[in-house]
N, C-alpha and C. Protein backbone atom coordinates (compact mmCIF):
# COMPACT_ATOMS: atom_id res chain seq x y z
N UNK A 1 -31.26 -48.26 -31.94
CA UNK A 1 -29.86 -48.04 -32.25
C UNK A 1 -29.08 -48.15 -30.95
N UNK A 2 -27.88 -48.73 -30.69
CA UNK A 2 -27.01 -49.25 -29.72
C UNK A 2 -25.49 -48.55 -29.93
N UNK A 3 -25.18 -47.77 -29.31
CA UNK A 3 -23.81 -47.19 -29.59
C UNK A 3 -22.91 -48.16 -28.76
N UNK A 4 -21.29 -48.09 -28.44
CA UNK A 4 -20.37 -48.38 -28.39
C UNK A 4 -19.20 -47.44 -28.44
N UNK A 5 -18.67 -47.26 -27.42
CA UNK A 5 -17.47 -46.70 -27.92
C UNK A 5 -16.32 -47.33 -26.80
N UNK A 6 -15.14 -47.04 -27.76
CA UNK A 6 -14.30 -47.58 -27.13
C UNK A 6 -12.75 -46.51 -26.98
N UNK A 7 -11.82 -46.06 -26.43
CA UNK A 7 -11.19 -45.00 -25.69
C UNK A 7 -9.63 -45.85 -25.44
N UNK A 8 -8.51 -45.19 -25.72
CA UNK A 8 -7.34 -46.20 -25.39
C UNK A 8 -6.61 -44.88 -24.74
N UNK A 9 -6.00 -45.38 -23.80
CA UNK A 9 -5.78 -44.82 -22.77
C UNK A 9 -4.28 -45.22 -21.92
N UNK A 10 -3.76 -46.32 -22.79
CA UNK A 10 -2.36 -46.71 -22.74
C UNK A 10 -1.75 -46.51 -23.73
N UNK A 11 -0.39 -46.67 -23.39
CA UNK A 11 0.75 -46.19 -24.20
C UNK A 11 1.20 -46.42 -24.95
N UNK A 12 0.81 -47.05 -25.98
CA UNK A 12 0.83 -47.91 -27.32
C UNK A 12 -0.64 -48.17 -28.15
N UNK A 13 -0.68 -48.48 -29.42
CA UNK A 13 -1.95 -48.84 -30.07
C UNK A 13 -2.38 -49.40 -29.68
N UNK A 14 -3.49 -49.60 -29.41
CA UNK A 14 -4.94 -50.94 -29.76
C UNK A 14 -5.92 -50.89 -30.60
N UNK A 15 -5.89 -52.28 -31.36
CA UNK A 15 -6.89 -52.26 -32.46
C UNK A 15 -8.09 -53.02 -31.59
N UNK A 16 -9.04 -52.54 -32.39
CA UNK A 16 -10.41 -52.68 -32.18
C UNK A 16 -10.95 -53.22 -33.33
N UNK A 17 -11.31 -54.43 -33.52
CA UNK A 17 -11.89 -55.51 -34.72
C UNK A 17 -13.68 -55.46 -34.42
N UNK A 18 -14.28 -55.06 -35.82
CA UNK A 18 -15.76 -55.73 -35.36
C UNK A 18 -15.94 -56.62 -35.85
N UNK A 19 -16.57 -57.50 -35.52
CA UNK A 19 -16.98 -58.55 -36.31
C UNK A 19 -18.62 -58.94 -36.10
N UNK A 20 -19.07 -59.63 -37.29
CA UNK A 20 -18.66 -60.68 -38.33
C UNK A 20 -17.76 -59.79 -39.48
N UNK A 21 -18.15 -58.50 -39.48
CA UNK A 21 -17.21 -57.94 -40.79
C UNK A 21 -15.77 -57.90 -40.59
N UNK A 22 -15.01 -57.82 -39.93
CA UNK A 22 -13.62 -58.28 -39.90
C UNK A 22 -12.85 -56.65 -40.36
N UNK A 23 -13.90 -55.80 -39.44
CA UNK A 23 -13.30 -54.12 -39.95
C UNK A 23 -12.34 -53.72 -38.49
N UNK A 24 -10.93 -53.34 -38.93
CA UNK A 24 -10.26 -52.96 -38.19
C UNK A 24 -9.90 -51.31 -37.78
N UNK A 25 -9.97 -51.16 -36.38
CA UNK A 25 -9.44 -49.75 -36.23
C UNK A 25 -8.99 -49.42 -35.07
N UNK A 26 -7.78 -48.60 -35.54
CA UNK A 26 -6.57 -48.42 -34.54
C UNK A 26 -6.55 -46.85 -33.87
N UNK A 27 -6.60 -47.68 -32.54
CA UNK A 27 -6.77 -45.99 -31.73
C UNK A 27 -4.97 -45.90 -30.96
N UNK A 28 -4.65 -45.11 -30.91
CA UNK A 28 -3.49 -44.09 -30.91
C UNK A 28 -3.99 -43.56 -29.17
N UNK A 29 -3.00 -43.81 -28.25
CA UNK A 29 -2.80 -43.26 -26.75
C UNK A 29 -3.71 -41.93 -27.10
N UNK A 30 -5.38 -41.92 -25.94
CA UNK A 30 -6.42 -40.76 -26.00
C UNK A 30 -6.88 -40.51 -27.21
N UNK A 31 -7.17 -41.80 -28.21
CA UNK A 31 -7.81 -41.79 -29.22
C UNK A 31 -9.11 -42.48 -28.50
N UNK A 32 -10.78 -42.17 -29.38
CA UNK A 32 -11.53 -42.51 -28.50
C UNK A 32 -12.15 -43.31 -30.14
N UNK A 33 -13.21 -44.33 -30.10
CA UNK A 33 -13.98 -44.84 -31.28
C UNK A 33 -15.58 -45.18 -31.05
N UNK A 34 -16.45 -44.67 -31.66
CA UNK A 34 -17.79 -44.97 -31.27
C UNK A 34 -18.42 -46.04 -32.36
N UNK A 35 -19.13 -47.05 -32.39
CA UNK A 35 -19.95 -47.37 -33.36
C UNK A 35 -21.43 -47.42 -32.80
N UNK A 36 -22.14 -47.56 -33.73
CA UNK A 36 -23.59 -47.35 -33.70
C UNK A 36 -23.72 -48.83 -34.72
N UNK A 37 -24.93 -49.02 -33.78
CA UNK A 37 -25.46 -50.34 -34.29
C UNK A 37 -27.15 -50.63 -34.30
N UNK A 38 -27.60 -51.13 -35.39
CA UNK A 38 -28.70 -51.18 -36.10
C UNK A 38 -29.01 -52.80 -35.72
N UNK A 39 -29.93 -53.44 -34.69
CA UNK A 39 -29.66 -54.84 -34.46
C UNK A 39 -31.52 -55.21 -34.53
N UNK A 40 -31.91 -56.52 -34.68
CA UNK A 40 -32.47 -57.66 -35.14
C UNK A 40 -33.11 -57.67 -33.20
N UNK A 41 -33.98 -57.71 -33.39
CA UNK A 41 -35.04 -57.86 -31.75
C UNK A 41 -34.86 -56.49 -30.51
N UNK A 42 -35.65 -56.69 -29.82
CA UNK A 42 -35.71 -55.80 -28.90
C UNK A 42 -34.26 -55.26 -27.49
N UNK A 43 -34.07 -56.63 -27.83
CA UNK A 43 -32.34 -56.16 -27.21
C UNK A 43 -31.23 -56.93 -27.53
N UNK A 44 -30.43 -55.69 -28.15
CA UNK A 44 -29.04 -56.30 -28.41
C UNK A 44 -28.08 -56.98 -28.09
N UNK A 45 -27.14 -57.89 -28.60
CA UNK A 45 -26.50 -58.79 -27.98
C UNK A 45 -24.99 -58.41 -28.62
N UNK A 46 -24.07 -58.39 -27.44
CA UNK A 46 -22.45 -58.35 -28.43
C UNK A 46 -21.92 -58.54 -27.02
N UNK A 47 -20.35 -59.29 -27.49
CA UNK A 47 -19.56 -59.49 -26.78
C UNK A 47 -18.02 -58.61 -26.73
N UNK A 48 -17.37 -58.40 -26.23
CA UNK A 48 -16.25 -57.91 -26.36
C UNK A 48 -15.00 -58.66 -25.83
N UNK A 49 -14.03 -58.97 -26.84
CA UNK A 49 -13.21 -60.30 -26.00
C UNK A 49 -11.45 -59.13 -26.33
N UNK A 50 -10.70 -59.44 -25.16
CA UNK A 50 -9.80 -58.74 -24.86
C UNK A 50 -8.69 -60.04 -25.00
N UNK A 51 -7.73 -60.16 -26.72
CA UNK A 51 -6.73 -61.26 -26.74
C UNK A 51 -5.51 -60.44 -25.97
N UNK A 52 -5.18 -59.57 -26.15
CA UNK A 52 -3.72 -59.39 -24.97
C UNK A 52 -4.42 -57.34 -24.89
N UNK A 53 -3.24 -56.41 -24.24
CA UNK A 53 -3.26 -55.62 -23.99
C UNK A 53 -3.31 -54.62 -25.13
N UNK A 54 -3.21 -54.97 -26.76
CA UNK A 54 -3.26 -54.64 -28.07
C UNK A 54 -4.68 -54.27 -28.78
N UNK A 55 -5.41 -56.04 -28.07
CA UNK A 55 -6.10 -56.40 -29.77
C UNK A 55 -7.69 -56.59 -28.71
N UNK A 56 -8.92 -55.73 -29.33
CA UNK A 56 -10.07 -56.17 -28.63
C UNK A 56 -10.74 -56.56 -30.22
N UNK A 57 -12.15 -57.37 -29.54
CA UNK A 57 -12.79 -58.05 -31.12
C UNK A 57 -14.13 -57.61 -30.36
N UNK A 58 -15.02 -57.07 -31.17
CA UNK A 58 -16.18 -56.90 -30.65
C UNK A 58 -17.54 -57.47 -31.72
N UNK A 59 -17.59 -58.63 -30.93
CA UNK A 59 -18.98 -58.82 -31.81
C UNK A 59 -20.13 -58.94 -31.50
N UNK A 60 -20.61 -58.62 -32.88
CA UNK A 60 -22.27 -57.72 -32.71
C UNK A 60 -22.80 -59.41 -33.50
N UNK A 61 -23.90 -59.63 -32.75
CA UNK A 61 -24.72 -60.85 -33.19
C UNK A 61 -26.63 -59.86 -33.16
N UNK A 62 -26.73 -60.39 -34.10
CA UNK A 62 -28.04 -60.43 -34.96
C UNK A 62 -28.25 -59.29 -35.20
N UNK A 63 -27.24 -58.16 -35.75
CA UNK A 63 -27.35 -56.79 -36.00
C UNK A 63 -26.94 -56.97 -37.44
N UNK A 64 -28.04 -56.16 -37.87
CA UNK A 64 -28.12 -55.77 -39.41
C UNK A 64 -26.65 -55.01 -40.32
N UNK A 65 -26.60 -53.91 -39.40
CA UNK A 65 -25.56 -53.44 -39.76
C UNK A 65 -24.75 -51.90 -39.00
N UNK A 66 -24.07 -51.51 -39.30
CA UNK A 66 -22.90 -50.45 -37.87
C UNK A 66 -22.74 -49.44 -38.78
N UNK A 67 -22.44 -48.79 -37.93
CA UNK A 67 -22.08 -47.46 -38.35
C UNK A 67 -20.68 -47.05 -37.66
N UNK A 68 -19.48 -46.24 -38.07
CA UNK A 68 -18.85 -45.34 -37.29
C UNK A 68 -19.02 -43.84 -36.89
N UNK A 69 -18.84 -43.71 -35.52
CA UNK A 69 -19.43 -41.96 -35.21
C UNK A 69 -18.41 -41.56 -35.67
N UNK A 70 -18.12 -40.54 -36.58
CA UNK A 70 -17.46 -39.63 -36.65
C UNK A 70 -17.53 -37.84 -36.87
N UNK A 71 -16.72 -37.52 -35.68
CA UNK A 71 -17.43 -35.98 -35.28
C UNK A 71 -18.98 -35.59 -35.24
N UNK A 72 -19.86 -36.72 -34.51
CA UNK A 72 -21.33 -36.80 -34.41
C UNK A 72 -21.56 -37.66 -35.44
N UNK A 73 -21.05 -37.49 -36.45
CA UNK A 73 -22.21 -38.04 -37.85
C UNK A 73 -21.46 -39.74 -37.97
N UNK A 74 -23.08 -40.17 -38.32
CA UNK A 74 -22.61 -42.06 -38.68
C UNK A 74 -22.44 -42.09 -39.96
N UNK A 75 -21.00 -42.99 -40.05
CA UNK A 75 -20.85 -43.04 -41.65
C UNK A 75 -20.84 -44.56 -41.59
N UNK A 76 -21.32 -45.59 -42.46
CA UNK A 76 -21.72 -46.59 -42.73
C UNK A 76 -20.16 -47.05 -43.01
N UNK A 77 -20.34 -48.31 -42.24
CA UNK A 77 -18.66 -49.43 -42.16
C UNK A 77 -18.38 -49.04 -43.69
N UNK A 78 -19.04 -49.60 -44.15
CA UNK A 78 -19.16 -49.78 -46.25
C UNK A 78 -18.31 -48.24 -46.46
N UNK A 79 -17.93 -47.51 -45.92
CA UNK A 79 -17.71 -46.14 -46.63
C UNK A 79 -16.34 -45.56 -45.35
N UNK A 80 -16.80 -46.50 -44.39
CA UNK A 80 -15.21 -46.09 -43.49
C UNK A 80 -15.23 -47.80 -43.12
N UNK A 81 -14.44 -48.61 -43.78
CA UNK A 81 -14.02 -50.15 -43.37
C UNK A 81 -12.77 -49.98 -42.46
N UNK A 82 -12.03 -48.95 -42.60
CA UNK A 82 -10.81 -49.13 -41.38
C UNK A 82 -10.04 -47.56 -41.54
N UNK A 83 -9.53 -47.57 -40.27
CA UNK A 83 -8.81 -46.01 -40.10
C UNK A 83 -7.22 -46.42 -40.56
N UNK A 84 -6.74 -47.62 -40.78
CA UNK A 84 -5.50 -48.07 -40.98
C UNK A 84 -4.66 -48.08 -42.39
């Protein structure tokens, strides 16, 4: 299992996209976001691409499937697809 988290820390929103699922979520100035990830071989592969000061896309390649941390516990994308 491979966590992730991601923390916004400027003064306006930024969304955070995962993909291949195309699940969006918006962190709010000292909003923080974790996912957990379930991936395909011995080490994981993902990229994180930054389009302006707004919008990050993070994708997870050859992972089965994610989770979001929330307050410790993983709740499956399928059951939290977006905070928006």
């Amino acid at each position: 299992m491979v966590r992730i988290a991601f923390s916004n820390s400027s003064d306006s929103a930024v969304f955070v996209q995962v993909d291949p699922w195309a699940c969006l979520y918006k962190l709010e100035k000292g909003e923080s976001i974790e996912f957990a990830m379930k991936c395909h071989g011995s080490e994981p592969s993902f990229t994180i691409d930054e389009y302006d000061q707004r919008n990050r896309i993070l994708t997870l390649v050859d992972c089965e499937e994610f989770f979001v941390v929330v307050n410790g516990r993983q709740i499956h994308w399928e059951e939290y697809p977006s905070n928006i």
